[in-house]
N, C-alpha and C. Protein backbone atom coordinates (compact mmCIF):
# COMPACT_ATOMS: atom_id res chain seq x y z
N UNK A 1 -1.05 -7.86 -14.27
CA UNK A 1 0.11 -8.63 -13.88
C UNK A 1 -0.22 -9.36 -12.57
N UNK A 2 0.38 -10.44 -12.68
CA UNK A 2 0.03 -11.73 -11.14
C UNK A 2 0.67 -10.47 -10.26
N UNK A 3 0.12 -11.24 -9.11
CA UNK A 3 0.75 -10.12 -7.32
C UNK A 3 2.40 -10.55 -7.37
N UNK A 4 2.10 -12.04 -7.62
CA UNK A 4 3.70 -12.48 -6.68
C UNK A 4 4.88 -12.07 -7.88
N UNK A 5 4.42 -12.21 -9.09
CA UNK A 5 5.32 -11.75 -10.71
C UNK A 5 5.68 -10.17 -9.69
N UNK A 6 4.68 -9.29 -9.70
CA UNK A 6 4.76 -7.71 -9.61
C UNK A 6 5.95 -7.34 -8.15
N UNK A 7 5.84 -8.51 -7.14
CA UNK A 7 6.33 -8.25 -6.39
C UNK A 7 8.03 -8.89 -6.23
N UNK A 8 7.95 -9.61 -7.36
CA UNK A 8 9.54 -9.86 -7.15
C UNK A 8 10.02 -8.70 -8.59
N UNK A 9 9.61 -8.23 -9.94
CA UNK A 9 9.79 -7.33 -10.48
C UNK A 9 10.09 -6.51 -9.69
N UNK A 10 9.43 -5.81 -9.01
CA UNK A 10 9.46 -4.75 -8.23
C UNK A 10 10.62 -4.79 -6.65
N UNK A 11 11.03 -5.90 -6.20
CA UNK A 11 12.25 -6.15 -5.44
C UNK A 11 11.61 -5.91 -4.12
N UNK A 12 10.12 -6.16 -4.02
CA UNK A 12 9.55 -5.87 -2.66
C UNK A 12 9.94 -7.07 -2.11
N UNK A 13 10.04 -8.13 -2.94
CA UNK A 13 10.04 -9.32 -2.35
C UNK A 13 11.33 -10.16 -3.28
N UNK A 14 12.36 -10.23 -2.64
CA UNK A 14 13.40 -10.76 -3.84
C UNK A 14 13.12 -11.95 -4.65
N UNK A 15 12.09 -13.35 -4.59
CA UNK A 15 12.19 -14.46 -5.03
C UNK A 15 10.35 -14.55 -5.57
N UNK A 16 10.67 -15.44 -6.84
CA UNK A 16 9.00 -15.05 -6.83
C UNK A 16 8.40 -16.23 -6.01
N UNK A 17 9.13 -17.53 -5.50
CA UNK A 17 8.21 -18.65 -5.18
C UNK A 17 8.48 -18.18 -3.51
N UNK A 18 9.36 -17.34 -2.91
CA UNK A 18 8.97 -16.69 -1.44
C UNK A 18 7.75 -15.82 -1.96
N UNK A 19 7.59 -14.67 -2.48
CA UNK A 19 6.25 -13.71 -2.96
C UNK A 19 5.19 -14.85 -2.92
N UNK A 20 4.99 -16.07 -3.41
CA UNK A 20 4.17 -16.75 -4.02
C UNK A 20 3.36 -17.58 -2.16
N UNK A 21 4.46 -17.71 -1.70
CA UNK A 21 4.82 -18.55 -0.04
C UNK A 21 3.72 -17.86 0.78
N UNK A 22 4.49 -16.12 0.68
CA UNK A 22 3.35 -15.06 2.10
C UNK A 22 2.40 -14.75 1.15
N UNK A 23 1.74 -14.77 0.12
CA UNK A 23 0.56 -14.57 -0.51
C UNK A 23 0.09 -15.41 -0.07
N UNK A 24 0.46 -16.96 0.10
CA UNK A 24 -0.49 -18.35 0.50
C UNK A 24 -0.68 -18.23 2.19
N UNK A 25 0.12 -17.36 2.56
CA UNK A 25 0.00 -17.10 4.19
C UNK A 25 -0.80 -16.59 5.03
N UNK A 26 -1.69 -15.86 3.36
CA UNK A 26 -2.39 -14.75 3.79
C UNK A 26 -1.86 -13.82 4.72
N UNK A 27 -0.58 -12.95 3.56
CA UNK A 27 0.22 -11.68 4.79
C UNK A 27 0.15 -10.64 3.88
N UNK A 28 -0.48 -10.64 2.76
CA UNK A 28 -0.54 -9.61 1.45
C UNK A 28 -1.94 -9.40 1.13
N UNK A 29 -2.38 -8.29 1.36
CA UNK A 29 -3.31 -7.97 0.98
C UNK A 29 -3.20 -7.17 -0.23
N UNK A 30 -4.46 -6.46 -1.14
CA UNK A 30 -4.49 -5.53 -2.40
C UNK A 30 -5.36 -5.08 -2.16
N UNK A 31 -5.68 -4.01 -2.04
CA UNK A 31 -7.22 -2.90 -1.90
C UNK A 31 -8.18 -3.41 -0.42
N UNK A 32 -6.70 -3.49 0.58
CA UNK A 32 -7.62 -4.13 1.96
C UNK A 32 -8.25 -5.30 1.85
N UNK A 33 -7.94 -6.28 0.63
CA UNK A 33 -8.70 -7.58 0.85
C UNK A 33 -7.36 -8.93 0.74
N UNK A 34 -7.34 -9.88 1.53
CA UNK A 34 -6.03 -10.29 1.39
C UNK A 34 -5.97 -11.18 -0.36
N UNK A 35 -5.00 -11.28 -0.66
CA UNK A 35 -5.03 -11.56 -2.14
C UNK A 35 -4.10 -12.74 -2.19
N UNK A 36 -4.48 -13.33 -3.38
CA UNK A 36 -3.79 -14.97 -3.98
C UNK A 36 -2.69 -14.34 -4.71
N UNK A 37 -1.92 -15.37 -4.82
CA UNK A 37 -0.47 -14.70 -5.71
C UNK A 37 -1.21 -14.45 -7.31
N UNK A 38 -2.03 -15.31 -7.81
CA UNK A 38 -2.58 -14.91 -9.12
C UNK A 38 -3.47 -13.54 -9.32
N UNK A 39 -3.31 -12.81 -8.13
CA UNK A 39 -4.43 -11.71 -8.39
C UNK A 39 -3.41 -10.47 -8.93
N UNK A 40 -4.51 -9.94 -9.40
CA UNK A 40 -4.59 -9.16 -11.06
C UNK A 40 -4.39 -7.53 -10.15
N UNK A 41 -2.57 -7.20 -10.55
CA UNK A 41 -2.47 -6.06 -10.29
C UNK A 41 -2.14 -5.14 -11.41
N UNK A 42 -3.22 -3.94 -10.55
CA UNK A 42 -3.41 -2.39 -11.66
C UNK A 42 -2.77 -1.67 -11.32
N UNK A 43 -2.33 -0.22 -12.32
CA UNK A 43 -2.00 0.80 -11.44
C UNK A 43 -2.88 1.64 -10.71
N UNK A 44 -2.40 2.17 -9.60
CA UNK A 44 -3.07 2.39 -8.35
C UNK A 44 -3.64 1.73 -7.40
N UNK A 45 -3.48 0.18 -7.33
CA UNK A 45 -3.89 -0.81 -6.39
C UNK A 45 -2.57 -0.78 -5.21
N UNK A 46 -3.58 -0.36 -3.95
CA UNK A 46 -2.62 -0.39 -2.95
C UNK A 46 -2.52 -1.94 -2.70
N UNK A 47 -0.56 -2.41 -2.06
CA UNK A 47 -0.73 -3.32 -1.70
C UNK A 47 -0.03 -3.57 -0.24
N UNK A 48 -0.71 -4.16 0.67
CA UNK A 48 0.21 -4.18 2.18
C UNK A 48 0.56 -5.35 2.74
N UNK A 49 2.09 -5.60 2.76
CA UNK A 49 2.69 -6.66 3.28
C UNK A 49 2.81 -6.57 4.33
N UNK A 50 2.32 -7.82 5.33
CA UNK A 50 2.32 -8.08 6.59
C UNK A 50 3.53 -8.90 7.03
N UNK A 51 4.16 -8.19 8.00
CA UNK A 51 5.45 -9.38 7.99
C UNK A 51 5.64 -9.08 9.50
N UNK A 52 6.66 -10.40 10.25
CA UNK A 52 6.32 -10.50 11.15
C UNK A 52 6.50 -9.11 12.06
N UNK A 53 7.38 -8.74 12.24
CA UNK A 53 7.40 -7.40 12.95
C UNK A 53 7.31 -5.84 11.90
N UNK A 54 6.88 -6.09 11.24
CA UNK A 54 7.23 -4.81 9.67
C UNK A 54 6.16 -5.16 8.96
N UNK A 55 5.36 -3.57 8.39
CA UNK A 55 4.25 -3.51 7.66
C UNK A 55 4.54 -2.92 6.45
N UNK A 56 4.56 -3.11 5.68
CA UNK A 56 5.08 -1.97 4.08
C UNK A 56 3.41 -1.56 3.76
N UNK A 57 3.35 -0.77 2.94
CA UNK A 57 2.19 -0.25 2.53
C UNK A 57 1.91 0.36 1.16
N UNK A 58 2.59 0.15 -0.16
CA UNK A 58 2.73 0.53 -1.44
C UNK A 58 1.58 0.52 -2.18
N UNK A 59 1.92 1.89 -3.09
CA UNK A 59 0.61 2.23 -4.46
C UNK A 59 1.67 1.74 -5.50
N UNK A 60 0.43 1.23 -6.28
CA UNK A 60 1.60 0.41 -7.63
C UNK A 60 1.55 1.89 -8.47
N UNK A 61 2.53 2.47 -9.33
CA UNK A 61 2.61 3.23 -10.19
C UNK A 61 2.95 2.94 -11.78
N UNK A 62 3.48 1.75 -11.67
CA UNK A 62 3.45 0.87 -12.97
C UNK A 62 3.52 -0.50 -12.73
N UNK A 63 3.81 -1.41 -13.84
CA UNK A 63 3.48 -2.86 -13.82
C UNK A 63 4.27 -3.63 -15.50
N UNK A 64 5.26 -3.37 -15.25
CA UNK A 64 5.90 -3.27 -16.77
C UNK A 64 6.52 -4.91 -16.59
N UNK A 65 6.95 -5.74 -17.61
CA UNK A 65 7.15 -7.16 -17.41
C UNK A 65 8.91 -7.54 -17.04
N UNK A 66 9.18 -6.23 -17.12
CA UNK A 66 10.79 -6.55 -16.62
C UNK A 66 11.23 -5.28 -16.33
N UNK A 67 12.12 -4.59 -15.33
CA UNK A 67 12.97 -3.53 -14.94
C UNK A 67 14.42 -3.75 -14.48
N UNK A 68 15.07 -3.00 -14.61
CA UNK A 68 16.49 -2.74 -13.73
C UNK A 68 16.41 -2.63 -12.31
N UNK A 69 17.02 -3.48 -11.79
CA UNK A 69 17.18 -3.36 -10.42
C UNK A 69 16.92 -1.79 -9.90
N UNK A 70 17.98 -0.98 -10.50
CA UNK A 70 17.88 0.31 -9.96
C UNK A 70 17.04 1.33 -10.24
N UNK A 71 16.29 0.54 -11.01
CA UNK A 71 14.73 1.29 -11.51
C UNK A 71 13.55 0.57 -10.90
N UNK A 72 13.54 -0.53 -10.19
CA UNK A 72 13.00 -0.98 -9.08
C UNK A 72 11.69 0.32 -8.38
N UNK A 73 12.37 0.69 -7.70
CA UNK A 73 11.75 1.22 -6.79
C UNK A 73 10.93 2.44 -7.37
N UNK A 74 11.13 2.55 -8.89
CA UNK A 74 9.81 3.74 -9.57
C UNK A 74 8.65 3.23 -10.15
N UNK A 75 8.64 1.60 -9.27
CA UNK A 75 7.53 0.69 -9.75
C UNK A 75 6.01 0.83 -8.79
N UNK A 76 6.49 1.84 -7.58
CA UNK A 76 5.38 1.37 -6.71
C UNK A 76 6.18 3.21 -5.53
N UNK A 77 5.00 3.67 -5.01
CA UNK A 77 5.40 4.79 -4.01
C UNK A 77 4.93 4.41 -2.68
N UNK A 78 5.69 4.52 -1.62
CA UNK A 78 5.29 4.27 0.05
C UNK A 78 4.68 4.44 0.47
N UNK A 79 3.83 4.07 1.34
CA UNK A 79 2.68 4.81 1.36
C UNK A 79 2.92 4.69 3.20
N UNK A 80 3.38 3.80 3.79
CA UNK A 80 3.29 3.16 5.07
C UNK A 80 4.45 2.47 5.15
N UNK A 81 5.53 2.58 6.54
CA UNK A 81 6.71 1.81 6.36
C UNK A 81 6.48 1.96 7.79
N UNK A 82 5.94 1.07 8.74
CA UNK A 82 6.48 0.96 9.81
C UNK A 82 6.69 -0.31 10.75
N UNK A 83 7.46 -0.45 12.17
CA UNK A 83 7.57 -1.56 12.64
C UNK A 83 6.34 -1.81 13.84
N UNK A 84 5.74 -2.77 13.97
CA UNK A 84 4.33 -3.01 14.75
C UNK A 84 5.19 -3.81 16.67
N UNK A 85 4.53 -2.96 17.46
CA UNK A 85 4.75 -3.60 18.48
C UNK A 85 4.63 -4.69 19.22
N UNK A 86 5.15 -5.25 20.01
CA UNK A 86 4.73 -6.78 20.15
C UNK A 86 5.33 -7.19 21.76
């Protein structure tokens, strides 16, 4: 599944052409390497959003082509949630 598809499925990122925006920003990385919105996510590919004051840090656990909002969040487990100093 594309990064920026997985990440608005998944509600990490509500819109897919914003997901599509900080992928081109280079603020998303996948397995520590920063990644294009077309890159090819598996399960178990960590992925870490860089944002301006806030780091997320998620393992994908599935990758299914549509979910329920409130089933959202059994798409991917935390791995890292914190705010960076500045």
């Amino acid at each position: 599944m594309r990064l920026d598809k997985y990440l608005k499925i998944s509600r990490l990122i509500k819109r897919r052409t914003v997901a599509k925006d900080v992928c081109e920003g280079e603020k998303i990385s996948v397995n520590g390497k920063v990644a294009k919105p077309a890159a090819d996510i598996k399960l178990g590919d960590i992925i870490t959003i860089d944002m301006r004051r806030h780091v997320l840090e998620v393992k994908v656990l599935a990758t299914p082509n549509s979910v329920r909002a409130n089933e959202a969040h059994d798409l991917y487990e935390i791995l890292k949630d914190f705010k960076k100093d500045e």
